[in-house]
PDB file of N, CA and C in Angstrom:
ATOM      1  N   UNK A   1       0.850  -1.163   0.000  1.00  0.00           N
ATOM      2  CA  UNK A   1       0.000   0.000   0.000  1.00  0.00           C
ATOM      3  C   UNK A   1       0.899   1.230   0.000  1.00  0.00           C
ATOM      4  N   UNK A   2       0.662   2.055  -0.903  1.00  0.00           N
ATOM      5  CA  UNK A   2       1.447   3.344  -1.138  1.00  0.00           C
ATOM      6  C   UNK A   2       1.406   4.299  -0.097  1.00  0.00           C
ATOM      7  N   UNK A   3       1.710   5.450   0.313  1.00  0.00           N
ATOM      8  CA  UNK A   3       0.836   6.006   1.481  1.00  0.00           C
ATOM      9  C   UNK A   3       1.271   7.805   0.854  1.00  0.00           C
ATOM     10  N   UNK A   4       0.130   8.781   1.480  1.00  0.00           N
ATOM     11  CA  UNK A   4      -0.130   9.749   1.075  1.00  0.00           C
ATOM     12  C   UNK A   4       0.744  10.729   2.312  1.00  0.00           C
ATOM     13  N   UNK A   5       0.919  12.005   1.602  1.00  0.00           N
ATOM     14  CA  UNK A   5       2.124  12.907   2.076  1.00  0.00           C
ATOM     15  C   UNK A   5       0.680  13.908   2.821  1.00  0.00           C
ATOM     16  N   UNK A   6       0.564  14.426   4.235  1.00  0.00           N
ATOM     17  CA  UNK A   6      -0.880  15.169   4.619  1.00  0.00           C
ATOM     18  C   UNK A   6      -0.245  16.305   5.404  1.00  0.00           C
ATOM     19  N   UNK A   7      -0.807  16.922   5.634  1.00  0.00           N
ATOM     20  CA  UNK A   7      -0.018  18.482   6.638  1.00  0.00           C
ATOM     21  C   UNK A   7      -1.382  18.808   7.811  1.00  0.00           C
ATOM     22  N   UNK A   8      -0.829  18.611   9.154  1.00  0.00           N
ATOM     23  CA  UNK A   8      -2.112  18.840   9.570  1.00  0.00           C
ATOM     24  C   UNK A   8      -1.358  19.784  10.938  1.00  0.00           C
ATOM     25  N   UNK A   9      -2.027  20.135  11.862  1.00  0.00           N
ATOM     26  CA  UNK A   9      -1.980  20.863  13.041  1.00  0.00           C
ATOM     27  C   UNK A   9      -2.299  19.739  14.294  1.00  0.00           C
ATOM     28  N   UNK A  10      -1.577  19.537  14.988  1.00  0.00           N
ATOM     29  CA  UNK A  10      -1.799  18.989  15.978  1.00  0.00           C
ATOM     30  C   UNK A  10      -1.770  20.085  17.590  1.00  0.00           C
ATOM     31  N   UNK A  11      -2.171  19.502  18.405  1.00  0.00           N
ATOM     32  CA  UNK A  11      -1.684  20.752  19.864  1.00  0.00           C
ATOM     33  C   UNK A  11      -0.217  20.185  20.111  1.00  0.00           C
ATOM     34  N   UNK A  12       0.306  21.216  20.695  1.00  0.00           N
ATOM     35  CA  UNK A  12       2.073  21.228  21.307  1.00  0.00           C
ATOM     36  C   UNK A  12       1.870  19.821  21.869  1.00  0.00           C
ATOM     37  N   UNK A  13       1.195  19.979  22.978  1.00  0.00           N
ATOM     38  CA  UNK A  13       0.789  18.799  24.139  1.00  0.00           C
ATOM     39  C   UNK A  13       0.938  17.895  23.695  1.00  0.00           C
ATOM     40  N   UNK A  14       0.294  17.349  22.580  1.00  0.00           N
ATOM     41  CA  UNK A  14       0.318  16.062  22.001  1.00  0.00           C
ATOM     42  C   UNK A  14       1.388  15.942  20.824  1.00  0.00           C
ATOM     43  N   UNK A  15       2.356  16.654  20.222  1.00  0.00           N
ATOM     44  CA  UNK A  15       3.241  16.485  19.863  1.00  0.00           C
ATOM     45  C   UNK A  15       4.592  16.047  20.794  1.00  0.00           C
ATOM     46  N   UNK A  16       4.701  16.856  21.538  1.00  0.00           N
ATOM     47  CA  UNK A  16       5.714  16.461  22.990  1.00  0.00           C
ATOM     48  C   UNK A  16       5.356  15.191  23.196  1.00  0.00           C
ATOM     49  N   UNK A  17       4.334  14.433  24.035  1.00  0.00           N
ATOM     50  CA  UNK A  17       3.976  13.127  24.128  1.00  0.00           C
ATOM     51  C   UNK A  17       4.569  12.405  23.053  1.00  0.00           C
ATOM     52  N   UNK A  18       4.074  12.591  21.870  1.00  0.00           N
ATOM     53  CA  UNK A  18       4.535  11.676  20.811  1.00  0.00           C
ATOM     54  C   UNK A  18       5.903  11.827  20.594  1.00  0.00           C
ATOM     55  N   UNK A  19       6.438  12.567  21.162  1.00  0.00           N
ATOM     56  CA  UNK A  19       7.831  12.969  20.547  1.00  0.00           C
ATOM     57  C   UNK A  19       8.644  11.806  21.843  1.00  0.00           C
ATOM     58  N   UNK A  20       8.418  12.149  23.118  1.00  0.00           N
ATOM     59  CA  UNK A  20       8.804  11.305  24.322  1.00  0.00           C
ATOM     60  C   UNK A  20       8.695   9.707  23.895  1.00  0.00           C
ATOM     61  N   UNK A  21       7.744   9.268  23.426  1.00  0.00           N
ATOM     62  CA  UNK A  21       6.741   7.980  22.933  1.00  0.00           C
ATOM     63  C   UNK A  21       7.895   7.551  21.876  1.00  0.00           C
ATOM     64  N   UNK A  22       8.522   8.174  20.686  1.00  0.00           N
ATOM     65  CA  UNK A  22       9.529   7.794  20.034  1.00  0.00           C
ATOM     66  C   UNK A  22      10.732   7.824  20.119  1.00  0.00           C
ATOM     67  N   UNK A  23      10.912   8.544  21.366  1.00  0.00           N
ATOM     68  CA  UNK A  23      12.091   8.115  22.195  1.00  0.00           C
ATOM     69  C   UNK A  23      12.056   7.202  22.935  1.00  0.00           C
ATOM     70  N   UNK A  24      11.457   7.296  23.682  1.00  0.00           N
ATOM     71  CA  UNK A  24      12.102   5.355  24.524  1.00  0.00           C
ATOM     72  C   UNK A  24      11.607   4.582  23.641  1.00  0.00           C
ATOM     73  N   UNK A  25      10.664   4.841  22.286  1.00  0.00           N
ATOM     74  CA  UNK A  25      10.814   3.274  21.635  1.00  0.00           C
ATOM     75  C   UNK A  25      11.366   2.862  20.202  1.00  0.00           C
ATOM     76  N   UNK A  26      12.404   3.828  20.255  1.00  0.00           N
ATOM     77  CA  UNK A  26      13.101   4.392  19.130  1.00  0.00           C
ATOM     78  C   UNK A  26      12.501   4.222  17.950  1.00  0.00           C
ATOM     79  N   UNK A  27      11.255   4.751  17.518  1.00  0.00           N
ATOM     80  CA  UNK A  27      10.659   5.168  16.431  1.00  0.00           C
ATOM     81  C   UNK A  27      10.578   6.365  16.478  1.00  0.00           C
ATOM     82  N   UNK A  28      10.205   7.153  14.909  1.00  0.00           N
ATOM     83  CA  UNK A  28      10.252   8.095  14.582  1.00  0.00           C
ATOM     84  C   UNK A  28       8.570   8.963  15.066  1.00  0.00           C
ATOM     85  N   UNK A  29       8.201  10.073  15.055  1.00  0.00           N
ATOM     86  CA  UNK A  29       6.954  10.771  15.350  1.00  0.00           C
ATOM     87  C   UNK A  29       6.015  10.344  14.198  1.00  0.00           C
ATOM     88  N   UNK A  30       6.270  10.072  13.129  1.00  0.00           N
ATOM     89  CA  UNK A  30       5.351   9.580  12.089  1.00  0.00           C
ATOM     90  C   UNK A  30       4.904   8.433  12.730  1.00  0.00           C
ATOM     91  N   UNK A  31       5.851   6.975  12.606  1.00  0.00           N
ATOM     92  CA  UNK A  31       5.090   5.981  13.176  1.00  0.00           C
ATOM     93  C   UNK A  31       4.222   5.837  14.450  1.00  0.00           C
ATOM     94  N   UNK A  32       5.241   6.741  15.345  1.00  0.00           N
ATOM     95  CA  UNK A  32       4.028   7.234  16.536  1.00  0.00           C
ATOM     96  C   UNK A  32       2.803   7.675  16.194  1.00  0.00           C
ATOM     97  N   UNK A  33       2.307   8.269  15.745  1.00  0.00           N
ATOM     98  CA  UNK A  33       0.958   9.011  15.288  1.00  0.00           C
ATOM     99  C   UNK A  33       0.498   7.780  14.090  1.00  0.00           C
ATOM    100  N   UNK A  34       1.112   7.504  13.281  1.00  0.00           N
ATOM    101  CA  UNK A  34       0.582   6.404  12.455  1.00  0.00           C
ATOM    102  C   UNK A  34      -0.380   5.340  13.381  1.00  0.00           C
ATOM    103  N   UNK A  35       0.653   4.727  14.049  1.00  0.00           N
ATOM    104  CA  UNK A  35      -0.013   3.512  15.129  1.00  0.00           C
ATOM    105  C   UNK A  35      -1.018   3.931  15.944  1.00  0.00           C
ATOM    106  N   UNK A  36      -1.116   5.328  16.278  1.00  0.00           N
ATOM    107  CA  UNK A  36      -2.289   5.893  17.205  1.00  0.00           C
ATOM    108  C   UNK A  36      -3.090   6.263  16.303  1.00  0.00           C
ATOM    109  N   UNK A  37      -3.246   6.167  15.291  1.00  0.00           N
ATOM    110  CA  UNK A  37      -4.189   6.528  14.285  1.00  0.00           C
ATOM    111  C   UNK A  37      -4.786   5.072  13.814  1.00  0.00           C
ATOM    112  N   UNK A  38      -3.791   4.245  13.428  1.00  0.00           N
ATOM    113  CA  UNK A  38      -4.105   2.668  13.179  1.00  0.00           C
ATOM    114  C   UNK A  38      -5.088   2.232  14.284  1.00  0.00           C
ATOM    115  N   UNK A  39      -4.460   2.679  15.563  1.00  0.00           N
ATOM    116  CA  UNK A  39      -5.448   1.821  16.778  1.00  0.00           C
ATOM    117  C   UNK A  39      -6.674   1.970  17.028  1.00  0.00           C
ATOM    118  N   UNK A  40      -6.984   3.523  16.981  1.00  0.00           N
ATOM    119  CA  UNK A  40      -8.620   4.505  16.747  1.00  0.00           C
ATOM    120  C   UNK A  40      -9.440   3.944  15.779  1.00  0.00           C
ATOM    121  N   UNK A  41      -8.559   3.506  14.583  1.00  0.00           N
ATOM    122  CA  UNK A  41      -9.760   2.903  13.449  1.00  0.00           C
ATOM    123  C   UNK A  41     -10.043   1.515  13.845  1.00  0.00           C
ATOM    124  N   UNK A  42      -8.970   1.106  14.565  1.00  0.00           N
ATOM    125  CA  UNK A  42      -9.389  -0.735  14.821  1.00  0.00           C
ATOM    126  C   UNK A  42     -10.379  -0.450  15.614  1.00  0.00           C
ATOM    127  N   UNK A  43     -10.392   0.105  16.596  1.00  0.00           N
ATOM    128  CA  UNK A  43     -11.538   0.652  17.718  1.00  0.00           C
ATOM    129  C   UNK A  43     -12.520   0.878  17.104  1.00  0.00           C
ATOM    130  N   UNK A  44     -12.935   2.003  16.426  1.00  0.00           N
ATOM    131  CA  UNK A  44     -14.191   2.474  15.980  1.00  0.00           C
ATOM    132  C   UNK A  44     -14.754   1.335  14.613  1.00  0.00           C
ATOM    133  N   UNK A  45     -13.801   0.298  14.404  1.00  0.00           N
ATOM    134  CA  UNK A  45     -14.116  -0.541  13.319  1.00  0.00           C
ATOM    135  C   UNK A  45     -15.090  -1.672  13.718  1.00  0.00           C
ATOM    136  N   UNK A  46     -14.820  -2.050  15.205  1.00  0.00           N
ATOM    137  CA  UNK A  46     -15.700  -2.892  16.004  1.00  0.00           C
ATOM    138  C   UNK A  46     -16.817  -2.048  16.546  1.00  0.00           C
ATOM    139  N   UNK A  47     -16.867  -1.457  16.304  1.00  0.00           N
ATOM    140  CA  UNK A  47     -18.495  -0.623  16.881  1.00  0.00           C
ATOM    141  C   UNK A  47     -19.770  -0.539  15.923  1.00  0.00           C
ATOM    142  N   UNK A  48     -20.912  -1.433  16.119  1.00  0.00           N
ATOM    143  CA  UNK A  48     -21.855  -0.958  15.431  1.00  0.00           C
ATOM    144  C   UNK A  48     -22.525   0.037  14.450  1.00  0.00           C
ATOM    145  N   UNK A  49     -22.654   0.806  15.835  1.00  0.00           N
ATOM    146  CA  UNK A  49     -22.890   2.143  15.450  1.00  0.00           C
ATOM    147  C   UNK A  49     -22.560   3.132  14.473  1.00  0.00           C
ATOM    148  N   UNK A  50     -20.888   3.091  14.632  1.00  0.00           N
ATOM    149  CA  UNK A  50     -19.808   3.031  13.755  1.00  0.00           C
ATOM    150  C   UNK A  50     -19.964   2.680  12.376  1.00  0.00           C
ATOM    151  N   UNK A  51     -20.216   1.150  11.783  1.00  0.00           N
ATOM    152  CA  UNK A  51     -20.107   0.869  10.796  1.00  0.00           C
ATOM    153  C   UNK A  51     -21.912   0.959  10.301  1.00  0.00           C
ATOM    154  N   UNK A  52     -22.665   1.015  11.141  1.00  0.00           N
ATOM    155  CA  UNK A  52     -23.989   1.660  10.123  1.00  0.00           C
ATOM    156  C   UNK A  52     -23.842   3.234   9.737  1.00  0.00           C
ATOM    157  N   UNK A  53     -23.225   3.931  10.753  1.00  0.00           N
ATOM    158  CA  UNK A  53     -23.310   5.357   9.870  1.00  0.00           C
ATOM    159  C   UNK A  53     -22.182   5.227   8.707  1.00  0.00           C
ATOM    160  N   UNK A  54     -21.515   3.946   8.551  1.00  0.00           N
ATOM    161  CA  UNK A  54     -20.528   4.006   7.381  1.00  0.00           C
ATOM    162  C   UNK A  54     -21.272   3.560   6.413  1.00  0.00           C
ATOM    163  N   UNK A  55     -22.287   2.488   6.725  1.00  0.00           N
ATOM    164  CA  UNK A  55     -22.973   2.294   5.858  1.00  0.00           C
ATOM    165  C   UNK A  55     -24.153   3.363   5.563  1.00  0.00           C
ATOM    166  N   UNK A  56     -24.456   4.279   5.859  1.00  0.00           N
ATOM    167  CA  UNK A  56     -25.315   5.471   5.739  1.00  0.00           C
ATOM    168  C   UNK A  56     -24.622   6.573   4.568  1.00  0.00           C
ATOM    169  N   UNK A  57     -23.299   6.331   4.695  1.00  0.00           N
ATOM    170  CA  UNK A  57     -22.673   7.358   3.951  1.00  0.00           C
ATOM    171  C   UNK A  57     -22.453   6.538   2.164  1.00  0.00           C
ATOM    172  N   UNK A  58     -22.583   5.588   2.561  1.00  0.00           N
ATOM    173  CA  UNK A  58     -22.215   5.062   0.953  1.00  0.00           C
ATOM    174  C   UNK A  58     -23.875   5.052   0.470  1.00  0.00           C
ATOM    175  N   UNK A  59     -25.066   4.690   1.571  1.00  0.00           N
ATOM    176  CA  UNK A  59     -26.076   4.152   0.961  1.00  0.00           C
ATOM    177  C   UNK A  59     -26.631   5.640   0.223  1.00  0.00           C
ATOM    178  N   UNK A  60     -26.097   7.081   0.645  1.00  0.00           N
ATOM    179  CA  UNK A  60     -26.624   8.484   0.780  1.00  0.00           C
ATOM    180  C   UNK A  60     -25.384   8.608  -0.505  1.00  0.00           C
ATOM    181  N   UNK A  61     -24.594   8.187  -0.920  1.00  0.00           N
ATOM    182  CA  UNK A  61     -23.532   8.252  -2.002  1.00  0.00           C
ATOM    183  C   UNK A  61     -22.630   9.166  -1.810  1.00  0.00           C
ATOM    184  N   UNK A  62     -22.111   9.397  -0.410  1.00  0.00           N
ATOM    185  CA  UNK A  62     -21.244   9.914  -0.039  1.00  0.00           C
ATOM    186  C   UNK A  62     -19.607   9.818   0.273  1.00  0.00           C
ATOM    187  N   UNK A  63     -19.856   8.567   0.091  1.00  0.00           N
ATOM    188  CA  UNK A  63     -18.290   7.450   0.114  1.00  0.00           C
ATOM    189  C   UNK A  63     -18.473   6.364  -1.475  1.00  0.00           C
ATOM    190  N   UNK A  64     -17.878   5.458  -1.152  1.00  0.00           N
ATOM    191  CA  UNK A  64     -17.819   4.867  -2.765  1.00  0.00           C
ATOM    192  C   UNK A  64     -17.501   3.632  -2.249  1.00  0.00           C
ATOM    193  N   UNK A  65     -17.773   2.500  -3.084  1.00  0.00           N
ATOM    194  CA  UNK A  65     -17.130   1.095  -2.139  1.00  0.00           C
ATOM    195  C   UNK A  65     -16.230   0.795  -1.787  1.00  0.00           C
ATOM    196  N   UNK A  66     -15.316   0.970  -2.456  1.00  0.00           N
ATOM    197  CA  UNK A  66     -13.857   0.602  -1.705  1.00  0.00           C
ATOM    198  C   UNK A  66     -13.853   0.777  -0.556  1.00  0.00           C
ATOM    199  N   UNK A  67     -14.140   2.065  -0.044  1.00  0.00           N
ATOM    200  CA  UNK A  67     -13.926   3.171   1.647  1.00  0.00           C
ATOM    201  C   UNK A  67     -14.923   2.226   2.062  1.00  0.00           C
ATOM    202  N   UNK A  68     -16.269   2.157   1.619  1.00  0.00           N
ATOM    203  CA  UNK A  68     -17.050   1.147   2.281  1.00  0.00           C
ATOM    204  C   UNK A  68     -16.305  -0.489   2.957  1.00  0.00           C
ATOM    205  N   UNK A  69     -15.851  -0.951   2.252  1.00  0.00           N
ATOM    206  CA  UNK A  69     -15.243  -2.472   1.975  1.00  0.00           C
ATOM    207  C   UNK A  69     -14.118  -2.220   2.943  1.00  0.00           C
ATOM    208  N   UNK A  70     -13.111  -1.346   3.382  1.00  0.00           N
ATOM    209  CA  UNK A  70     -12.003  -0.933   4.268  1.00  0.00           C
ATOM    210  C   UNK A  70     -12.627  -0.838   5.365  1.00  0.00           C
ATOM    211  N   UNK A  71     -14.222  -0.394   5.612  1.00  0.00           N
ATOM    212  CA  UNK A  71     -14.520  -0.740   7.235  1.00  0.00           C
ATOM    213  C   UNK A  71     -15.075  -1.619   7.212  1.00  0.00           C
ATOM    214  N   UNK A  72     -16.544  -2.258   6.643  1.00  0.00           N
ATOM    215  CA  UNK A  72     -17.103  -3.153   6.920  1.00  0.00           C
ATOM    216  C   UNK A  72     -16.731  -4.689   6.570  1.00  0.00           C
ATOM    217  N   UNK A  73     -15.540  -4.772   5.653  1.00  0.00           N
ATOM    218  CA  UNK A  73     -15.028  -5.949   5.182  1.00  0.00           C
ATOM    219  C   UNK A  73     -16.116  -6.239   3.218  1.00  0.00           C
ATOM    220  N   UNK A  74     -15.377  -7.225   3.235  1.00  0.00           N
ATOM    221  CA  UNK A  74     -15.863  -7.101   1.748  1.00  0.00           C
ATOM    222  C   UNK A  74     -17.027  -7.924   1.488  1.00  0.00           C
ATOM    223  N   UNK A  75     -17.387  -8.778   2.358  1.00  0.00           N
ATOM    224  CA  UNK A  75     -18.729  -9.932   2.097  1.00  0.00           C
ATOM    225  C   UNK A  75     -19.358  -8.806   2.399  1.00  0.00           C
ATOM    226  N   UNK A  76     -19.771  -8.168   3.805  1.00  0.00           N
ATOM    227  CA  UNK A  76     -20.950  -7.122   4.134  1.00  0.00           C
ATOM    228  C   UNK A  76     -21.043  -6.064   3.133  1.00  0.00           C
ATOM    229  N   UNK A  77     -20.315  -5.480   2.541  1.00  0.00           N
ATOM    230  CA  UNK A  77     -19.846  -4.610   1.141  1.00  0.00           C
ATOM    231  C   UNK A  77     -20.688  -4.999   0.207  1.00  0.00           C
ATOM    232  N   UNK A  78     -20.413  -6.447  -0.339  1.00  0.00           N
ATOM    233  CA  UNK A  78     -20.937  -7.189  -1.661  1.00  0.00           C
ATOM    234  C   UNK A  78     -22.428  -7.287  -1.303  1.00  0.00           C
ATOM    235  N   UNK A  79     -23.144  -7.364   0.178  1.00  0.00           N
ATOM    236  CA  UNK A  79     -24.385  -7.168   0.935  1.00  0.00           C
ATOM    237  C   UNK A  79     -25.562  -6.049   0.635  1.00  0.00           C
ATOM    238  N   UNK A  80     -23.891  -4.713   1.179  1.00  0.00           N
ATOM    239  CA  UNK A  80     -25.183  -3.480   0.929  1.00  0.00           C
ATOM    240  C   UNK A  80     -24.368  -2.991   0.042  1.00  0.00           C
ATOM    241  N   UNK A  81     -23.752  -3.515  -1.143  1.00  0.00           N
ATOM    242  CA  UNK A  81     -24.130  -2.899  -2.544  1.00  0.00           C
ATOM    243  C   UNK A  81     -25.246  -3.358  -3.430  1.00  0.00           C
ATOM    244  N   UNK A  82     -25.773  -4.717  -3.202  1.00  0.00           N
ATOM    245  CA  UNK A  82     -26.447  -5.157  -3.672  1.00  0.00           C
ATOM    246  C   UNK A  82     -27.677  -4.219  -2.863  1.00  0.00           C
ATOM    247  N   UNK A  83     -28.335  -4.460  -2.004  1.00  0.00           N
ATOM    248  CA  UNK A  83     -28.979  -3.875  -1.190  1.00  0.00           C
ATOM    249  C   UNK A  83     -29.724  -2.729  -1.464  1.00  0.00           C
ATOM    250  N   UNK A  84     -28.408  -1.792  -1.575  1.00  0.00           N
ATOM    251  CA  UNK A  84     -28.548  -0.538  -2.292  1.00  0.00           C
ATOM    252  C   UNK A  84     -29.294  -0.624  -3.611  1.00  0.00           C
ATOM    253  N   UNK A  85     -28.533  -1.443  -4.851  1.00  0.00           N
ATOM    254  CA  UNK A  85     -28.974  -1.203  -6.084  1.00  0.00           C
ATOM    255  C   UNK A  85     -30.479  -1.499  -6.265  1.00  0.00           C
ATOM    256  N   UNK A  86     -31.132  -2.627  -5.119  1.00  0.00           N
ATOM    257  CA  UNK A  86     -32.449  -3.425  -5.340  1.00  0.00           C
ATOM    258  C   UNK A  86     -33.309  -1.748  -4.434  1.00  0.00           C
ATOM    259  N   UNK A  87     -32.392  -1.359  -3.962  1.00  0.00           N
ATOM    260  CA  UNK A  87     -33.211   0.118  -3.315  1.00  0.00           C
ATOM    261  C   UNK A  87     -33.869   1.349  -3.994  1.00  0.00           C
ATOM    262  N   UNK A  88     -32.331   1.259  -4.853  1.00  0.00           N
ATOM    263  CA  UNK A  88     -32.297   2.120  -6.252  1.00  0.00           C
ATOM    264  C   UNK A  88     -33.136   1.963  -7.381  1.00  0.00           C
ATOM    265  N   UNK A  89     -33.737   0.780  -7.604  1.00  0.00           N
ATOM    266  CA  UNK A  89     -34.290   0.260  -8.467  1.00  0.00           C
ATOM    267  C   UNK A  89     -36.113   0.620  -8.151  1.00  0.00           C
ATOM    268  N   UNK A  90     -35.926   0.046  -7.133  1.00  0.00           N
ATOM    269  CA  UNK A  90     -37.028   0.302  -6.501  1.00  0.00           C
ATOM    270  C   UNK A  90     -37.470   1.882  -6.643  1.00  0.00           C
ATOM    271  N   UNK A  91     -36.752   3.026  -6.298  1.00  0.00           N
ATOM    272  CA  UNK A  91     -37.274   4.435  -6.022  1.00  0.00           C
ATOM    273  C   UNK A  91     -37.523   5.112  -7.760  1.00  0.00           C
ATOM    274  N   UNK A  92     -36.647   4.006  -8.644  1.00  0.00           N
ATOM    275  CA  UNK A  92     -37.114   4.296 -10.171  1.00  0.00           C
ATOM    276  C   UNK A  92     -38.106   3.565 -10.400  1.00  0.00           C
ATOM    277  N   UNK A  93     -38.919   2.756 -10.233  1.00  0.00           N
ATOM    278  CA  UNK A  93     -40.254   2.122 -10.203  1.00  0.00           C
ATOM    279  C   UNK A  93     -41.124   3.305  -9.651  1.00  0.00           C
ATOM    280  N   UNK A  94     -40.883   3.312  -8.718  1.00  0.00           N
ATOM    281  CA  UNK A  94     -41.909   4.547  -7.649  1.00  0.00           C
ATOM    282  C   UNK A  94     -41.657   5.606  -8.835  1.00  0.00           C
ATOM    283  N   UNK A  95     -40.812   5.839  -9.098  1.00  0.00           N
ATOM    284  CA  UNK A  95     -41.039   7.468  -9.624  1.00  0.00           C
ATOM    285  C   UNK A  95     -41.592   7.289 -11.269  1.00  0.00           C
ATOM    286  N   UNK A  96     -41.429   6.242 -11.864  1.00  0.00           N
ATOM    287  CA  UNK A  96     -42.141   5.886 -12.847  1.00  0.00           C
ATOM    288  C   UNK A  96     -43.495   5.852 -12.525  1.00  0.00           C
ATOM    289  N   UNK A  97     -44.138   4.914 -11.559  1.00  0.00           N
ATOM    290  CA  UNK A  97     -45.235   4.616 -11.450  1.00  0.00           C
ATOM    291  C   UNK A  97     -45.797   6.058 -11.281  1.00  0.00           C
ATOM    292  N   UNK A  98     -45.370   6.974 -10.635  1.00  0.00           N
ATOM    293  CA  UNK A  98     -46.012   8.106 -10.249  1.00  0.00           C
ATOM    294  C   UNK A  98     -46.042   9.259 -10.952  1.00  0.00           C
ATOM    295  N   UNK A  99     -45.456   8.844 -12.158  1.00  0.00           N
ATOM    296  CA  UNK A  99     -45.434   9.757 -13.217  1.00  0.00           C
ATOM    297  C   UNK A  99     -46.987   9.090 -14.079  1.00  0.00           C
ATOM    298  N   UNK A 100     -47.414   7.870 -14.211  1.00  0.00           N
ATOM    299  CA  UNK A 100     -48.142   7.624 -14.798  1.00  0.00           C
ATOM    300  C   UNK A 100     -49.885   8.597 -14.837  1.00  0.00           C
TER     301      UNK A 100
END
């Protein structure tokens, strides 16, 4: 996996920490923040809640499958894409019929 170059603002506070954090474990501040970033998504990846508003954002066409398939895994993916399209299909029936 390739990985992307990002510029962000963090607080002092939590740069110092991370900076201490790659000293005693002789990694660099990137991988520090990488792995604390890795761990938050494993976290929020097991949460319900979590992965229906992920699924809310693809079903509203706000994400795309792939991003979908990276949280929910790829069988539940292949689930509510299908899901979706029999949804989609459906609201073009309705709007046909109601044109009649």
């Amino acid at each position: 996996m390739g990985s992307t170059r990002v510029n962000f603002r963090l607080p002092a506070d939590l740069i110092e920490k991370a900076d201490v954090a790659a000293r005693v474990t002789h990694k660099n501040r990137t991988d520090i923040i990488k792995e604390a970033l890795q761990a938050y998504l494993d976290e929020v990846e097991e949460d319900a809640a979590f992965k229906e508003a992920v699924t809310e954002l693809y079903l509203d066409d706000q994400i795309g499958f792939e991003e979908l398939t990276a949280f929910v895994g790829r069988q539940d993916a292949e689930s509510i894409r299908a899901s979706k399209q029999i949804l989609d299909q459906g609201e073009e029936l309705a709007d046909e019929l109601a044109d009649l």
